[in-house]
N, C-alpha and C. Protein backbone atom coordinates (compact mmCIF):
# COMPACT_ATOMS: atom_id res chain seq x y z
N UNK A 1 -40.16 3.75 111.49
CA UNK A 1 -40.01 5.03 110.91
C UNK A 1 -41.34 5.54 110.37
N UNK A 2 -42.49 4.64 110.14
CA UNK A 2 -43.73 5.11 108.93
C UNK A 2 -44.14 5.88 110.33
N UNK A 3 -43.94 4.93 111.75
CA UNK A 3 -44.91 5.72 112.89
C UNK A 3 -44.97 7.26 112.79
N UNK A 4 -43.22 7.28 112.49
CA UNK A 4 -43.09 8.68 113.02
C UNK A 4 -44.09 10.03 112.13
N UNK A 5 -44.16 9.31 110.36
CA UNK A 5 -44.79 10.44 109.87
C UNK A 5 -45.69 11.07 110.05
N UNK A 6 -46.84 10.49 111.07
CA UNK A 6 -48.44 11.40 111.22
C UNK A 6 -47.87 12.30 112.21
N UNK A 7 -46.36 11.82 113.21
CA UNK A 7 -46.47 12.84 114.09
C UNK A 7 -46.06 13.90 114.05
N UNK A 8 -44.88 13.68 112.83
CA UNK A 8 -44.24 14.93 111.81
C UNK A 8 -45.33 15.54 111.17
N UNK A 9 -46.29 15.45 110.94
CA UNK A 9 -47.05 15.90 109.95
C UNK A 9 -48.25 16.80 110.67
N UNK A 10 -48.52 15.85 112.00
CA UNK A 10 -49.85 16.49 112.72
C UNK A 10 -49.22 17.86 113.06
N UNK A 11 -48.57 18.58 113.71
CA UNK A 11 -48.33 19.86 113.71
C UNK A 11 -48.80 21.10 112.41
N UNK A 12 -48.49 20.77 111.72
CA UNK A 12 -48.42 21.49 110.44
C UNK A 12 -50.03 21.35 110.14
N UNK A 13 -50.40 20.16 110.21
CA UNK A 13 -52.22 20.15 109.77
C UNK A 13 -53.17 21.20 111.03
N UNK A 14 -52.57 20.69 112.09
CA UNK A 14 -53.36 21.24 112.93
C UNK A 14 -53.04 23.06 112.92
N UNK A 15 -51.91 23.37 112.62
CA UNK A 15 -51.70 25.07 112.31
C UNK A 15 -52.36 25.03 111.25
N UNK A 16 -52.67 24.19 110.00
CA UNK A 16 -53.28 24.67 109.11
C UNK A 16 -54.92 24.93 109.02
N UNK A 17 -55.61 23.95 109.95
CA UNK A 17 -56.55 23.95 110.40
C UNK A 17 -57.25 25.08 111.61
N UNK A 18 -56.13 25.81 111.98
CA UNK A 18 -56.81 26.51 113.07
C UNK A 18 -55.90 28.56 112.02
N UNK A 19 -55.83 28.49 110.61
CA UNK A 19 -55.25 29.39 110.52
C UNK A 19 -53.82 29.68 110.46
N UNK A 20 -52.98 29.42 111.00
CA UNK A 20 -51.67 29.21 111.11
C UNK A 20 -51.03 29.01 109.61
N UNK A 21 -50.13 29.50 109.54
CA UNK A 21 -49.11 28.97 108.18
C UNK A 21 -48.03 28.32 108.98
N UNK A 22 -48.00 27.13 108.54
CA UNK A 22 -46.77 26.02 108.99
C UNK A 22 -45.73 26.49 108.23
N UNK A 23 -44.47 25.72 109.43
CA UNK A 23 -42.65 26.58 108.81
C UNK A 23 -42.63 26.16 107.71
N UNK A 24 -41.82 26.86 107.09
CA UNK A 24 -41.42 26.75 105.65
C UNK A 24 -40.52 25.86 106.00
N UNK A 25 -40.90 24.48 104.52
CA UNK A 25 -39.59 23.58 104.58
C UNK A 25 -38.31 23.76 104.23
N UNK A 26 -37.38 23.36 104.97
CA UNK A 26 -35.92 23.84 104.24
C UNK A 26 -36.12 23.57 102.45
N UNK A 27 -34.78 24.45 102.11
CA UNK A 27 -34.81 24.37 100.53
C UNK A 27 -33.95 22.94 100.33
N UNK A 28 -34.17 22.43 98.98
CA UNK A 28 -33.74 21.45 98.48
C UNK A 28 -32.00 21.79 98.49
N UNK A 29 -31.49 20.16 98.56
CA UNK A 29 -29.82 20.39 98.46
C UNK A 29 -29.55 20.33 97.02
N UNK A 30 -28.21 21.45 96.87
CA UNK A 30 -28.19 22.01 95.64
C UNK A 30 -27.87 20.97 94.68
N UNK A 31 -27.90 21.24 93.40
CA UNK A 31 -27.98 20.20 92.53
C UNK A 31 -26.30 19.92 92.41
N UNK A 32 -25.39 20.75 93.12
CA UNK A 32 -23.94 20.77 92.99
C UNK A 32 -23.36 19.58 93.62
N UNK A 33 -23.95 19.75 95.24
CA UNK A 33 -23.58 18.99 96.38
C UNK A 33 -24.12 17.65 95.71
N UNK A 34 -23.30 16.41 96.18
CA UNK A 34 -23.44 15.19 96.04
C UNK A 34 -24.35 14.83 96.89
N UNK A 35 -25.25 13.72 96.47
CA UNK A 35 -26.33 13.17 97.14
C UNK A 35 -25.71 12.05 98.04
N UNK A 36 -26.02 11.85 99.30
CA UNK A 36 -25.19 11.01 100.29
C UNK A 36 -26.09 9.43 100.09
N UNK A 37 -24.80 8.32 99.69
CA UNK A 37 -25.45 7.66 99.36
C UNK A 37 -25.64 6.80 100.69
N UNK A 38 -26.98 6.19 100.72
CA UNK A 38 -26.88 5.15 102.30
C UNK A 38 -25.70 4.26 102.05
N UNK A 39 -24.96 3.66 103.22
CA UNK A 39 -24.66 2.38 102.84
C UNK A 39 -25.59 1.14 103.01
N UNK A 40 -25.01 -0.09 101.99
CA UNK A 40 -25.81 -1.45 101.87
C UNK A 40 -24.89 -2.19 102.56
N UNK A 41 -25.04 -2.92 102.67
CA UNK A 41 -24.26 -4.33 103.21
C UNK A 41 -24.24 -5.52 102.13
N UNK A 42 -23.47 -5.66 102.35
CA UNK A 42 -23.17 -6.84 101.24
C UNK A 42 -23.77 -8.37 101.21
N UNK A 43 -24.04 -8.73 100.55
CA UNK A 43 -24.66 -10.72 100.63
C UNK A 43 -24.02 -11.11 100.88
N UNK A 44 -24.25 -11.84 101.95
CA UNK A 44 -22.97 -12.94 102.65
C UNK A 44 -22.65 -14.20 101.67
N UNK A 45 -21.21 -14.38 101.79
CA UNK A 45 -20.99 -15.43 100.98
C UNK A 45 -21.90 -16.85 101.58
N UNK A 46 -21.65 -18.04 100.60
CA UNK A 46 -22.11 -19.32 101.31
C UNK A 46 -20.82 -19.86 101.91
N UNK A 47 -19.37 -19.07 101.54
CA UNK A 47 -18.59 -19.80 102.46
C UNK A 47 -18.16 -19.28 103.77
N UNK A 48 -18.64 -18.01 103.88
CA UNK A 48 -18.60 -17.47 105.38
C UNK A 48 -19.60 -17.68 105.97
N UNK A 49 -20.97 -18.17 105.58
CA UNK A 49 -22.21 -18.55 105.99
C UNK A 49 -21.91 -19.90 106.52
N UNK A 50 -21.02 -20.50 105.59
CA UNK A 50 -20.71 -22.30 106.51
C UNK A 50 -21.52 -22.56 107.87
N UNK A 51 -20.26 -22.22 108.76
CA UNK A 51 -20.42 -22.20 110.28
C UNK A 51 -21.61 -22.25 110.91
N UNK A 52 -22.26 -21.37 110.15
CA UNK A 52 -24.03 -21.24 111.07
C UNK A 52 -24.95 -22.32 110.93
N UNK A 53 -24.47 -23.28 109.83
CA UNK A 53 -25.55 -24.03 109.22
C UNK A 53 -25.99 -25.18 110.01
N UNK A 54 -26.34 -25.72 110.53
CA UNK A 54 -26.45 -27.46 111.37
C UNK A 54 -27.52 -27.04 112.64
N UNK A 55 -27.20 -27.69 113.63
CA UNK A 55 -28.11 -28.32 114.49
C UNK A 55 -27.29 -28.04 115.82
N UNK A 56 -28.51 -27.28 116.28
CA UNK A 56 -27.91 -26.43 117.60
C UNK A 56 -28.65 -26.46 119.41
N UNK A 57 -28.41 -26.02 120.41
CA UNK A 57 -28.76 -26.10 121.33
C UNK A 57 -28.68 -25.41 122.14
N UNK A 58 -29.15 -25.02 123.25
CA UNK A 58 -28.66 -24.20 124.46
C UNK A 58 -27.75 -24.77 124.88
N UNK A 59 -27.14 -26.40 125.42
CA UNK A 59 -26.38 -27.12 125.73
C UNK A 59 -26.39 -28.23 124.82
N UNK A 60 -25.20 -28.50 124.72
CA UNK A 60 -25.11 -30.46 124.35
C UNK A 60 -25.25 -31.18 124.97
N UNK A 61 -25.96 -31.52 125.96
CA UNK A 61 -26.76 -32.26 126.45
C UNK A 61 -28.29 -32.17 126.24
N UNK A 62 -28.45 -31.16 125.70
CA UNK A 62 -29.86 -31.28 125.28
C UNK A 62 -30.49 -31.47 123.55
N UNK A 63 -28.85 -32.29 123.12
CA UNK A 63 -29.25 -32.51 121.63
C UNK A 63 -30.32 -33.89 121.52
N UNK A 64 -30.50 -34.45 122.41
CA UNK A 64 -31.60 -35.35 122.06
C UNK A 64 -33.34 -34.79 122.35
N UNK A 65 -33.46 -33.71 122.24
CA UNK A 65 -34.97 -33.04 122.83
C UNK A 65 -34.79 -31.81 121.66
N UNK A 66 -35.78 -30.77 121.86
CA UNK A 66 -36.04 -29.88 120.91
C UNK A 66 -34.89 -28.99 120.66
N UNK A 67 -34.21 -28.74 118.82
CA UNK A 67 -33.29 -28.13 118.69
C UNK A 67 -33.30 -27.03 117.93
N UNK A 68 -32.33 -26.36 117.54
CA UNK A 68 -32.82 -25.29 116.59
C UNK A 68 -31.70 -26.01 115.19
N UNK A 69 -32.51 -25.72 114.29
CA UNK A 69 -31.88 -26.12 112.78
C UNK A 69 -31.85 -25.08 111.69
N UNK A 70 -30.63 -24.66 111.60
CA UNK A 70 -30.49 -23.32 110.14
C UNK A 70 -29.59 -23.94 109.24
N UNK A 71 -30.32 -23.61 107.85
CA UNK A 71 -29.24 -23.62 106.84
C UNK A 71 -29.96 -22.44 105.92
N UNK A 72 -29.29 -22.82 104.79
CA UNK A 72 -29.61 -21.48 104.25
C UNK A 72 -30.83 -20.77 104.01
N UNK A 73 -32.09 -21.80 103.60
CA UNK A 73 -33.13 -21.24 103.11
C UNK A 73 -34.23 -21.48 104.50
N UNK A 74 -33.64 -22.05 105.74
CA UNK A 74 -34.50 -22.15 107.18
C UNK A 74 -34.02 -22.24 108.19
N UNK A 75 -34.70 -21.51 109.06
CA UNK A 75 -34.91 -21.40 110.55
C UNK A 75 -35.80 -22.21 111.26
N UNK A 76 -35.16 -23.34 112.18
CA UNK A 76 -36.68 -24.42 112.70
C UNK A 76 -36.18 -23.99 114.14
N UNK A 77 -37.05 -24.05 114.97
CA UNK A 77 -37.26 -23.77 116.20
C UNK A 77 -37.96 -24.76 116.56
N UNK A 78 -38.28 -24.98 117.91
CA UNK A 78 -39.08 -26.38 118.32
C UNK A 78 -40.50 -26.18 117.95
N UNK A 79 -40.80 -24.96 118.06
CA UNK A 79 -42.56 -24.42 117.97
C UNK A 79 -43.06 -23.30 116.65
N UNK A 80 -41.55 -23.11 116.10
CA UNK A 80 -42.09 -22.24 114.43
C UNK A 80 -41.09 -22.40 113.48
N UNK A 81 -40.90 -21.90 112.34
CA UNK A 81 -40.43 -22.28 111.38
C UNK A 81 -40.29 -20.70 110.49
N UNK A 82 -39.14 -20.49 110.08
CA UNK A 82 -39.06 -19.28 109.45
C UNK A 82 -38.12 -19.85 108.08
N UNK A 83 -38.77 -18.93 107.10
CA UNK A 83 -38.01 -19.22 105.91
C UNK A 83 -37.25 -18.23 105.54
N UNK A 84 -35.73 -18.13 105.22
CA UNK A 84 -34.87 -17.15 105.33
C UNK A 84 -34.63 -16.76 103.94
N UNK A 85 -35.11 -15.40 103.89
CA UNK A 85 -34.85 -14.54 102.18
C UNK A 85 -33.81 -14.43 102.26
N UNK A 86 -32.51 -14.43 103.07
CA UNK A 86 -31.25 -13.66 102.72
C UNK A 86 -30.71 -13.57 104.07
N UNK A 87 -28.98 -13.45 103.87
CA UNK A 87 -28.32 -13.56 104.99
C UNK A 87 -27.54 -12.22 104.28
N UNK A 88 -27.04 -11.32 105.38
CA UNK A 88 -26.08 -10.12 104.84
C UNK A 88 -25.40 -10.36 105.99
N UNK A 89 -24.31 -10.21 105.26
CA UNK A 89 -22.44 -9.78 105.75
C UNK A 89 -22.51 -8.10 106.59
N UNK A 90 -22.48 -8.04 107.95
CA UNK A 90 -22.83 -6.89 108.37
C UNK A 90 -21.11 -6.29 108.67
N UNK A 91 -20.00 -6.89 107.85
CA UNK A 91 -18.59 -6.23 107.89
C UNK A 91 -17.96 -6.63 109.24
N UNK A 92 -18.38 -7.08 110.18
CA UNK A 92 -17.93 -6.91 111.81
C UNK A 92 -17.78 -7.78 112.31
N UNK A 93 -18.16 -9.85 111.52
CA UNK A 93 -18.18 -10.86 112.04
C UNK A 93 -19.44 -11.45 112.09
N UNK A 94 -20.14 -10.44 112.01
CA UNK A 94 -21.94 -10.96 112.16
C UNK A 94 -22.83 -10.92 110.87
N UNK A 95 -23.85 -11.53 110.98
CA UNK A 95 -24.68 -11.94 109.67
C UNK A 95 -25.87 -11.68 110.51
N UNK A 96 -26.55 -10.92 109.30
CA UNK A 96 -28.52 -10.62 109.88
C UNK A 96 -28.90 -11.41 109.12
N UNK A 97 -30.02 -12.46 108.78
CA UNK A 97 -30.91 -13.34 108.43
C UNK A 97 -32.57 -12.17 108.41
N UNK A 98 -33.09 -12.66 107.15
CA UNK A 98 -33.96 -11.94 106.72
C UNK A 98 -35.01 -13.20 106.76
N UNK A 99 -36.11 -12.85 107.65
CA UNK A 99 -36.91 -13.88 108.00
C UNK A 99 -38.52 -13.98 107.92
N UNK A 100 -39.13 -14.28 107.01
CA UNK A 100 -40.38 -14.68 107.21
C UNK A 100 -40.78 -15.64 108.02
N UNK A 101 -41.53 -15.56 109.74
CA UNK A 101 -41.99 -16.28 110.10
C UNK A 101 -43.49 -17.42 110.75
N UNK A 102 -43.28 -18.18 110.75
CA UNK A 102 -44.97 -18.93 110.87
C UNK A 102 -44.51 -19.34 112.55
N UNK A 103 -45.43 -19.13 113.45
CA UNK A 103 -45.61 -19.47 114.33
C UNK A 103 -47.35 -19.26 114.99
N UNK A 104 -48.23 -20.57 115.64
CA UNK A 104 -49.22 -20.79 115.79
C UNK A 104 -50.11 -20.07 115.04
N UNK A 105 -50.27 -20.44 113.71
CA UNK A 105 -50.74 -19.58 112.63
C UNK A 105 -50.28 -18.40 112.14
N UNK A 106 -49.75 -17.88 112.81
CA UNK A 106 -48.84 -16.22 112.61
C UNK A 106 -48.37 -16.00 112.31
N UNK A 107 -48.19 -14.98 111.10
CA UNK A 107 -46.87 -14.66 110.10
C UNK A 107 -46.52 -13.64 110.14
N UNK A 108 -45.34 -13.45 110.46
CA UNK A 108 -44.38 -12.34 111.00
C UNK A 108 -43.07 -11.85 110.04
N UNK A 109 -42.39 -10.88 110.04
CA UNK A 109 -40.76 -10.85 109.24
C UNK A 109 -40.31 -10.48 111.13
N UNK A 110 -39.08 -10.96 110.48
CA UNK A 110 -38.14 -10.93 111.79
C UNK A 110 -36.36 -10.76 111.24
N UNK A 111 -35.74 -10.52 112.06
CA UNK A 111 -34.38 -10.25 111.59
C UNK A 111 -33.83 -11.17 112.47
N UNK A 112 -32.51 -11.58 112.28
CA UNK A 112 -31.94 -12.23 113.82
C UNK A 112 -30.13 -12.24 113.09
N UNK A 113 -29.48 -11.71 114.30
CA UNK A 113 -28.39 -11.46 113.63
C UNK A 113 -27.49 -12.59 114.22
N UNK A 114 -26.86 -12.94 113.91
CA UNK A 114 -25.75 -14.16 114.25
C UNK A 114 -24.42 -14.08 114.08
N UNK A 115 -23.22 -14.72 114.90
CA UNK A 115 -22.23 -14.35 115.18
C UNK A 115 -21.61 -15.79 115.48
N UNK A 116 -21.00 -16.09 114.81
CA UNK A 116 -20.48 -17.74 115.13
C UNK A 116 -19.06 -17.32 115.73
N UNK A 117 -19.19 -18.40 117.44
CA UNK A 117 -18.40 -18.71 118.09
C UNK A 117 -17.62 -19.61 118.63
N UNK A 118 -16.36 -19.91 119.03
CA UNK A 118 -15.93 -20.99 119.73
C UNK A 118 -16.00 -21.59 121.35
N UNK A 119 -16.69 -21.69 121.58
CA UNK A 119 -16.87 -21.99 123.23
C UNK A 119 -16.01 -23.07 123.63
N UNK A 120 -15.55 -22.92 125.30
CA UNK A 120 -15.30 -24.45 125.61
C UNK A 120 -15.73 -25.06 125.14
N UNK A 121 -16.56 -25.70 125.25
CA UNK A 121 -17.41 -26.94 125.27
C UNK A 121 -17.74 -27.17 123.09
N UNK A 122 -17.26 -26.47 122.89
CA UNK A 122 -17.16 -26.54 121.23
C UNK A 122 -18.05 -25.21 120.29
N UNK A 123 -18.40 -25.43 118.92
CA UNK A 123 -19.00 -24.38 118.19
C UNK A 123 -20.12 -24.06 118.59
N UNK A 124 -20.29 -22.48 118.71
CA UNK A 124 -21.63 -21.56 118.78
C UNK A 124 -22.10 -20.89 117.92
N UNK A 125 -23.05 -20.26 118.25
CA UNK A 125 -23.44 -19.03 117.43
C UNK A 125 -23.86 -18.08 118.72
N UNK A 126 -23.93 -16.83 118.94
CA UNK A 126 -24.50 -15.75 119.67
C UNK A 126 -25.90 -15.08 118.66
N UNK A 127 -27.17 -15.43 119.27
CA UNK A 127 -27.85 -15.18 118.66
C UNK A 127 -28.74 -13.53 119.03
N UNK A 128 -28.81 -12.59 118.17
CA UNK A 128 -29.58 -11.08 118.41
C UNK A 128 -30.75 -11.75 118.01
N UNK A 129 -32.06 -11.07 118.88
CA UNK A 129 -33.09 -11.39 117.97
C UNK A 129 -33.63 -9.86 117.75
N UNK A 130 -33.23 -9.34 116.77
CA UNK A 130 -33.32 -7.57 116.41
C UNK A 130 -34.76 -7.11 116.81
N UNK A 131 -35.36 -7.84 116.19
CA UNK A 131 -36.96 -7.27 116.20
C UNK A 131 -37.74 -7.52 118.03
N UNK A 132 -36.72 -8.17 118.66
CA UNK A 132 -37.25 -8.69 120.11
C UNK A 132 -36.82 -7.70 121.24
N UNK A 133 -36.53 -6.40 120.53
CA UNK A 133 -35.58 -6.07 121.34
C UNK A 133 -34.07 -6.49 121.99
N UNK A 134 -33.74 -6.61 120.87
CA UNK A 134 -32.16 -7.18 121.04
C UNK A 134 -31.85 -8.08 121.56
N UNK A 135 -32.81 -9.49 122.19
CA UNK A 135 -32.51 -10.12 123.07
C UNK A 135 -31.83 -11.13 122.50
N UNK A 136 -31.10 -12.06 123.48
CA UNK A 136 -29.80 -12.45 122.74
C UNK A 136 -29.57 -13.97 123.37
N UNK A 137 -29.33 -14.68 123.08
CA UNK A 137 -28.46 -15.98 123.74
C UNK A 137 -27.49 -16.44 123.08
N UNK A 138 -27.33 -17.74 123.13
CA UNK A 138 -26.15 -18.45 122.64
C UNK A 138 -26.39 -19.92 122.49
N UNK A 139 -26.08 -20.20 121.22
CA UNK A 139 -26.70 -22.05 121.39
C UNK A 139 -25.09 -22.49 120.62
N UNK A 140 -24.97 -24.05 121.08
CA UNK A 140 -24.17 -24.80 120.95
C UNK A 140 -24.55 -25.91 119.72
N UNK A 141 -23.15 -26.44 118.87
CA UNK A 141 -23.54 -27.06 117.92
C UNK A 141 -23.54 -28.21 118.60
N UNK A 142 -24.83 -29.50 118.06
CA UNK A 142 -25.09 -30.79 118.21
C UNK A 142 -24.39 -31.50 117.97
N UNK A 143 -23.60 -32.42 118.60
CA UNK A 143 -22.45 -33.26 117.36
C UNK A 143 -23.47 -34.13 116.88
N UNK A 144 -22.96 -34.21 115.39
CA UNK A 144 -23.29 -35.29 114.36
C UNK A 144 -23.73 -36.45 114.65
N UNK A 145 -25.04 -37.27 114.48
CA UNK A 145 -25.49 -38.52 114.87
C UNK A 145 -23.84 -39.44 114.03
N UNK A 146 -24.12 -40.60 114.39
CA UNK A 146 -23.12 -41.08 114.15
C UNK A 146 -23.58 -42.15 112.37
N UNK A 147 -23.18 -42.42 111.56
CA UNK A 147 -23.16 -42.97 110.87
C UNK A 147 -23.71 -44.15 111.17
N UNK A 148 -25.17 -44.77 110.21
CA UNK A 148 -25.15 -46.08 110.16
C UNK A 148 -24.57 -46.85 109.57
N UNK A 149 -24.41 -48.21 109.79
CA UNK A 149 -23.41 -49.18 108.78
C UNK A 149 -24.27 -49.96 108.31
């Protein structure tokens, strides 16, 4: 959205610069009319957050090689690591994750929205990656190493 302001703006400079009087801005909304409030989304609980938390995969067969690991305060990937400010309840089944991330020195924010599913083959998540252009997969939960005795 910041992109858009020089391009909102360059019109009006450049009429002002060559002579021109730029349009008059609309008038303010009256002090009567109610101010429209945005909506927020709510903080996801930690007990609807459950589901997402553990050790995941493209397949279960590939829980012995590189996995992905979330719980509440991280995101591990095989090659970066994001630390998660916040998970929101987006009303619809899905949760956005608020993400600071480190990858090969690089620090990024990222969003990634998640959607926990049941597959054949057992628990998922459907993963958005918002900021990637929506791109999306699906990873499978790891079953549990087994207890030592």
């Amino acid at each position: 959205m910041n992109r858009l302001l020089p391009i909102a703006v360059l019109p009006a400079l450049l009429l002002a610069a060559c002579g021109g009087e730029p349009a008059p801005t609309p008038p303010a909304a009256s002090a009567a009319a109610p101010a429209a409030t945005p909506a927020v989304a709510a903080p996801a609980s930690d007990e609807l957050l459950a589901p997402l938390f553990g050790t995941w995969a493209l397949d279960p067969s590939q829980c012995g090689g590189p996995v992905l690991k979330i719980s509440k305060a991280r995101f591990e990937g095989a090659e970066n690591g994001c630390d998660i400010s916040g998970f929101t309840d987006n009303g619809d089944g899905t949760f956005t994750a608020a993400m600071s991330c480190t990858a090969e020195g690089q620090t990024a924010g990222e969003s990634i929205k998640m959607r926990p599913i049941f597959a054949p083959t057992g628990e998922g998540i459907d993963l958005t990656y918002v900021d990637r252009d929506n791109l999306e997969t699906t990873v499978l939960r790891c079953p549990e190493p087994a207890a030592a005795n």
